[in-house]
C-alpha atoms as a PDB file:
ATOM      1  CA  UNK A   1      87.758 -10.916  49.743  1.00  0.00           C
ATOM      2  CA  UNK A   2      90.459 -12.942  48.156  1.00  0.00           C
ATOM      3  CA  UNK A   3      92.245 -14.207  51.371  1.00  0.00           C
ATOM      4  CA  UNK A   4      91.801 -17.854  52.924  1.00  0.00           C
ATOM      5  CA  UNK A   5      89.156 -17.399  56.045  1.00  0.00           C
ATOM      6  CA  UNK A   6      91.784 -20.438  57.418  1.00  0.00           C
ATOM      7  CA  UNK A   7      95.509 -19.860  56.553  1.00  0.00           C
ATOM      8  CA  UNK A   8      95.227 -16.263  55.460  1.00  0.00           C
ATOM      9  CA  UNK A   9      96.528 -16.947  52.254  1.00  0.00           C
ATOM     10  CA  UNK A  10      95.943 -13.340  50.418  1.00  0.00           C
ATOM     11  CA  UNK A  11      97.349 -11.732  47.184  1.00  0.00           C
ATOM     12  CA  UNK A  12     101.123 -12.233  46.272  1.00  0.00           C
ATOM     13  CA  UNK A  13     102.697  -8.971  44.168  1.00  0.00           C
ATOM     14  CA  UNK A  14     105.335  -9.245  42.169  1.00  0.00           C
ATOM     15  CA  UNK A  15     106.907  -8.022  38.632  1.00  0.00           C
ATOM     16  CA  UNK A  16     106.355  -9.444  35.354  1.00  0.00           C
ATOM     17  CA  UNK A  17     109.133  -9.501  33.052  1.00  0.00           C
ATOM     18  CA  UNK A  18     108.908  -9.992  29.069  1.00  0.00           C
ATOM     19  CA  UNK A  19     111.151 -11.509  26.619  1.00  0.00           C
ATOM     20  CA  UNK A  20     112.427  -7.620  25.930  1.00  0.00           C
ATOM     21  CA  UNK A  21     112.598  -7.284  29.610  1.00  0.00           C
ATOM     22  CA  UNK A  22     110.286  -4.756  30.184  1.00  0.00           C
ATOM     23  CA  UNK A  23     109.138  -4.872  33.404  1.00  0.00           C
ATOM     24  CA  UNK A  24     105.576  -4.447  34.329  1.00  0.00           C
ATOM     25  CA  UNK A  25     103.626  -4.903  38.170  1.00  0.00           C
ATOM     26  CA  UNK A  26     101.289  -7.984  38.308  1.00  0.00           C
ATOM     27  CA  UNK A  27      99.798 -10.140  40.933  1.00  0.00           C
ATOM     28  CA  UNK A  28      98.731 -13.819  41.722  1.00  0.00           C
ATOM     29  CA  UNK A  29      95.632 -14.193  43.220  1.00  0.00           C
ATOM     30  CA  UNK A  30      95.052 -17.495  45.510  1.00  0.00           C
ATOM     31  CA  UNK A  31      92.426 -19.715  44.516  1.00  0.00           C
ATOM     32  CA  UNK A  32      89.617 -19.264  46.764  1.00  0.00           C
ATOM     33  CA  UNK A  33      86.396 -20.692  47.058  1.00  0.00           C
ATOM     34  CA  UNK A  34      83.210 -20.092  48.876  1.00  0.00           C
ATOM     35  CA  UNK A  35      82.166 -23.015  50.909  1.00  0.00           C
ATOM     36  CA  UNK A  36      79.345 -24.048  53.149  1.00  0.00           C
ATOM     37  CA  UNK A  37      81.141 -25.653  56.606  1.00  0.00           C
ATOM     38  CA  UNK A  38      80.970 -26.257  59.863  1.00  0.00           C
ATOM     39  CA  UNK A  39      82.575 -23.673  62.087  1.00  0.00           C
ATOM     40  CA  UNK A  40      82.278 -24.348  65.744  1.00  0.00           C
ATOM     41  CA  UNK A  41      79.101 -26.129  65.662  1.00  0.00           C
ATOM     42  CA  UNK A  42      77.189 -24.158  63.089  1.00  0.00           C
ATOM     43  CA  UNK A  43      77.236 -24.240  59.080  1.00  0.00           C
ATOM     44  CA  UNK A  44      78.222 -21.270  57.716  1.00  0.00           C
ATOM     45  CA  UNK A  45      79.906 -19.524  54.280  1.00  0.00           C
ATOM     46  CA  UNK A  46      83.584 -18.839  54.596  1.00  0.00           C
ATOM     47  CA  UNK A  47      85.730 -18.533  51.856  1.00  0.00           C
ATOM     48  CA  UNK A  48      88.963 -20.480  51.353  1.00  0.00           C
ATOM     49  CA  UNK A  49      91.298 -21.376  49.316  1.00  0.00           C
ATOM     50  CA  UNK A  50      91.524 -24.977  47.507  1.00  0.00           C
ATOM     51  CA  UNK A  51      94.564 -26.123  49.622  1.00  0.00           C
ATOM     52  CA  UNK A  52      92.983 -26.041  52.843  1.00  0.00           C
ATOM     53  CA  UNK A  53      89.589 -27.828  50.992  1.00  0.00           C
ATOM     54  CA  UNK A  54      92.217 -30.578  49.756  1.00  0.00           C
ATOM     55  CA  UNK A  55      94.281 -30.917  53.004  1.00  0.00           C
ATOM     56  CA  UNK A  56      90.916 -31.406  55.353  1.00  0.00           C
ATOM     57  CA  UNK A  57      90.933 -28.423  57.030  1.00  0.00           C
ATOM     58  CA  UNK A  58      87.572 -27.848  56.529  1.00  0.00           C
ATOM     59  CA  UNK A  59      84.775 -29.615  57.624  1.00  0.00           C
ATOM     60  CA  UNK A  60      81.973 -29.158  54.455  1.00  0.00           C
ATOM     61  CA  UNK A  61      78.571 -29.358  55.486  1.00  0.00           C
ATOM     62  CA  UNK A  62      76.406 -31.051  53.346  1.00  0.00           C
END
């Protein structure tokens, strides 16, 4: 679920490192948001991520 329905944005992994450097797996997640917009012709729920909301890639329906 948490991948952009327009630019495919998804999940980033990558390794956390503390100030002893132990190292430790973590992740960034994209932020993604479930919208109501118009996708070719018809208003439906697609879920995407605040970048493509901000850059008008998306057409909201209202």
């Amino acid at each position: 679920m948490a991948k952009c329905s327009i630019c495919d944005k998804g999940v980033t992994f990558g390794i956390k490192v503390s100030h002893s450097h132990r190292r430790s797996n973590r992740m960034w997640r994209p932020n993604i948001r479930r919208v109501k917009a118009v996708v070719n012709g018809s208003t439906r729920h697609i879920f995407v991520c605040t970048r493509c909301l901000r850059s008008g890639k998306v057409t909201r329906a209202v």
